[in-house]
Protein backbone atom coordinates (compact mmCIF):
# COMPACT_ATOMS: atom_id res chain seq x y z
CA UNK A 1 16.17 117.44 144.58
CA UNK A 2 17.93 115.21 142.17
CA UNK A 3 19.39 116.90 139.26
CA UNK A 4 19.49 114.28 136.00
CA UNK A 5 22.79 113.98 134.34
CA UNK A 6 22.34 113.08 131.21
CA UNK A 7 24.28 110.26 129.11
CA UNK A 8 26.22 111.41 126.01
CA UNK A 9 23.33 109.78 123.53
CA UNK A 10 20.90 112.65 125.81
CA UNK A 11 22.88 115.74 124.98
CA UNK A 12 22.15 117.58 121.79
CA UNK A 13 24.70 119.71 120.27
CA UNK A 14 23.36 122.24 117.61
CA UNK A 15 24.08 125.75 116.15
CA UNK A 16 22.41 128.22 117.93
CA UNK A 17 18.94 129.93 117.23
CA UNK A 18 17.62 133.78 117.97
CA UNK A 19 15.50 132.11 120.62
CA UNK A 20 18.14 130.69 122.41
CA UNK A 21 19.62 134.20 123.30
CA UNK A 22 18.10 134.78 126.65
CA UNK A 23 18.73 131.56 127.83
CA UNK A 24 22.74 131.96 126.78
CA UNK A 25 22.72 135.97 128.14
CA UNK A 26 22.10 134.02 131.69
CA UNK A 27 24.91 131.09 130.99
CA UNK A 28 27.15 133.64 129.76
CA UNK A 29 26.34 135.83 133.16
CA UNK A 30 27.83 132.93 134.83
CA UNK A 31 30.81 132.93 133.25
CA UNK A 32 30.99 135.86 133.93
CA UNK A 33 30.92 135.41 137.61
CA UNK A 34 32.87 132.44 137.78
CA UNK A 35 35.72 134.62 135.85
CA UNK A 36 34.96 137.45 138.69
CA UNK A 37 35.14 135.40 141.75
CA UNK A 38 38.49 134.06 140.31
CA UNK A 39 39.92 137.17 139.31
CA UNK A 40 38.60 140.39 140.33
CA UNK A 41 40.13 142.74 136.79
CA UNK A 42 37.07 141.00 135.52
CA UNK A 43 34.19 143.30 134.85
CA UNK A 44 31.61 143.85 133.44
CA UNK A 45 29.07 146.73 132.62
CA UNK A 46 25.48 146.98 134.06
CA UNK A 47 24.24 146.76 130.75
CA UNK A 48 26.66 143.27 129.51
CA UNK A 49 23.58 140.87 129.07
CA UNK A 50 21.70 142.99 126.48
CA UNK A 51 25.20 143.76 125.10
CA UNK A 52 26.28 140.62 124.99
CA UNK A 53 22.26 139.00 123.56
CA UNK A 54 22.83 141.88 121.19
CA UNK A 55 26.99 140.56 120.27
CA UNK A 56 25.81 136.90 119.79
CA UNK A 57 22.82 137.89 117.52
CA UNK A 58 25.47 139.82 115.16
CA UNK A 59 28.05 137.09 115.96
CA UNK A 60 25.52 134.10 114.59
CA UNK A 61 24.90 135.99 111.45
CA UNK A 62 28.23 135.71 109.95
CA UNK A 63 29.43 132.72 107.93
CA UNK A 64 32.69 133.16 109.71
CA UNK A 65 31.56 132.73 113.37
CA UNK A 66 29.24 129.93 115.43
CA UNK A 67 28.02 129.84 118.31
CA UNK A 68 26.83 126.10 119.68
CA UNK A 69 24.74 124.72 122.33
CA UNK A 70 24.52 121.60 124.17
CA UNK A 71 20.96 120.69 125.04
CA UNK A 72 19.76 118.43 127.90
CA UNK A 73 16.11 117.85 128.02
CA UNK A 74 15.38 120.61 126.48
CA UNK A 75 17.18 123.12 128.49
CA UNK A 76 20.17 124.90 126.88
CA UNK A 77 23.14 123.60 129.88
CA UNK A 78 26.29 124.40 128.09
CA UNK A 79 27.66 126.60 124.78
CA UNK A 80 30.90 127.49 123.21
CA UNK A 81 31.58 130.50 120.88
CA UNK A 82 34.03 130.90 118.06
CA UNK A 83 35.25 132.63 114.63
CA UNK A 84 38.10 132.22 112.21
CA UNK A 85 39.97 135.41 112.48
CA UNK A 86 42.86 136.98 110.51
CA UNK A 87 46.46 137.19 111.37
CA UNK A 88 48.39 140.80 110.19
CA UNK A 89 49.46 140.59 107.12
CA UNK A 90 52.91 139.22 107.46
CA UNK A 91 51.98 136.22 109.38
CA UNK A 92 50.87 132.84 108.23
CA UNK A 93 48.45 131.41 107.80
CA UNK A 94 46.83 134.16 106.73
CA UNK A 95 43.57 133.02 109.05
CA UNK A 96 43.01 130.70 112.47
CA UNK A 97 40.13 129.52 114.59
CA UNK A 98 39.65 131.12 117.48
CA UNK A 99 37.15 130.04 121.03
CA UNK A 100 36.29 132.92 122.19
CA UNK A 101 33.67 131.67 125.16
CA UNK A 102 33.05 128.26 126.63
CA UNK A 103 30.67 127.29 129.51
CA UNK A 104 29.28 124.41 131.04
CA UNK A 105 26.61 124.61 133.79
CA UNK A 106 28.23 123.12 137.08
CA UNK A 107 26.02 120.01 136.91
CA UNK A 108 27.29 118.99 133.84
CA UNK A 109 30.71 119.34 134.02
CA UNK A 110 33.25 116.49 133.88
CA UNK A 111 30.47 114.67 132.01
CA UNK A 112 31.57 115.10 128.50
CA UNK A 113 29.77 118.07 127.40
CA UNK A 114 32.41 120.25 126.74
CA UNK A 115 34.03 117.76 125.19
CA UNK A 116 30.91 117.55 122.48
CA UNK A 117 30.82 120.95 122.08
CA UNK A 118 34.74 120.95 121.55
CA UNK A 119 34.16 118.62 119.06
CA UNK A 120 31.24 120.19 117.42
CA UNK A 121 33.88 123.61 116.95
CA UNK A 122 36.77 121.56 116.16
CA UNK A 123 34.38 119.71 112.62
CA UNK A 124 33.20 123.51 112.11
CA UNK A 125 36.88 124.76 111.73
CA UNK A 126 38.35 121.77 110.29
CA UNK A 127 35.19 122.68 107.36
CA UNK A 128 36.36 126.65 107.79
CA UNK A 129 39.66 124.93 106.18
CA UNK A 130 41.25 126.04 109.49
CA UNK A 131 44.48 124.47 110.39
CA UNK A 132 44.89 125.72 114.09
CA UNK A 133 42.28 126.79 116.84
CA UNK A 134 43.75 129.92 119.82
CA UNK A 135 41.93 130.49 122.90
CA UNK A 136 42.65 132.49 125.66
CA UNK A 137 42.74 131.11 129.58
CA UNK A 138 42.26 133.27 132.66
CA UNK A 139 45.55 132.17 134.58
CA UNK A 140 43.67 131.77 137.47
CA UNK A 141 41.16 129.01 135.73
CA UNK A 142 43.12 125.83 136.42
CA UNK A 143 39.83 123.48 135.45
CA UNK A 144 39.85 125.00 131.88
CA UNK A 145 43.78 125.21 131.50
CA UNK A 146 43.27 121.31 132.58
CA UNK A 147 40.36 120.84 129.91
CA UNK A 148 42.17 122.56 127.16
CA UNK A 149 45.68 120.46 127.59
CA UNK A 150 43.92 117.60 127.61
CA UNK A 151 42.66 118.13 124.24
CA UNK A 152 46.50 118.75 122.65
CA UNK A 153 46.02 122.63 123.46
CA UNK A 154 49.82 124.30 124.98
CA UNK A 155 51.33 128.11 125.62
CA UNK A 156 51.81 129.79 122.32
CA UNK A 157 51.58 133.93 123.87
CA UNK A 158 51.25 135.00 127.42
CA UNK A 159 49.19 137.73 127.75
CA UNK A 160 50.44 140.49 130.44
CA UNK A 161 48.19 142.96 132.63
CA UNK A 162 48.66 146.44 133.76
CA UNK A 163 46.16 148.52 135.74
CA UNK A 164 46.84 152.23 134.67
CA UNK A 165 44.30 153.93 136.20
């Protein structure tokens, strides 16, 4: 079977809807996957899809959050989640953007999707009056350490891991 790959002029970036939920629950299951077979201290509960439909639903609510979606004939094949969050008090600037989730379906990677939906986040917090984006990389993800460099992104914290129990 031939999968279509769309042209950039066939993808639709838009804010997500309630409706899109289940659809996203699944692409964020993925990521979820992809994270695991990378890195096994990713887990998740039995429960994480509702939990997470039930997360995004709160998350889309607030004026201070998005959550996007690319669109290729009519199926949702990509999204990217975000917020403007707030530093501790002594710290400037007071708030920053933050990406909290990206994912692309495998088909349409390396096709300019994420790109779009980059974009898309980067207009949102540029309008948020946002003047720097964080994001957090799995260390073992080289493709999205890769994507993220090549759109100006470089190490500000390292994040450390210990297993206590």
């Amino acid at each position: 079977m031939t999968t279509h790959h769309p042209d950039k002029k066939d993808l639709k970036m838009r804010p997500a809807v309630e409706s899109d939920l289940d659809r996203l629950a699944d692409l964020w299951r993925l990521l979820m996957q992809f994270h695991q077979e990378l890195d096994p201290r990713f887990r998740v509960k039995e429960v994480s899809e509702q939990a997470w439909r039930d997360f995004a639903k709160r998350h889309m609510a607030k004026h201070d959050r998005f959550l996007f979606v690319a669109e290729a004939s009519g199926d949702i094949v990509a999204y990217i989640l975000g917020s403007v969050e707030t530093n501790p008090p002594p710290m400037k600037p007071g708030t920053y953007g933050f990406v909290t989730d990206v994912y692309v379906l495998d088909d349409y990677r390396r096709r300019g999707v994420g790109t779009q939906l980059w974009l898309a986040a980067l207009e949102w917090f540029r309008v948020k009056g946002q003047a720097s984006v964080r994001l957090n990389v799995a260390s073992l993800n080289a493709l999205a350490e890769s994507f993220w460099r090549s759109h100006g992104f470089a190490d500000y914290l390292i994040r450390l891991y210990l297993e206590t129990a």
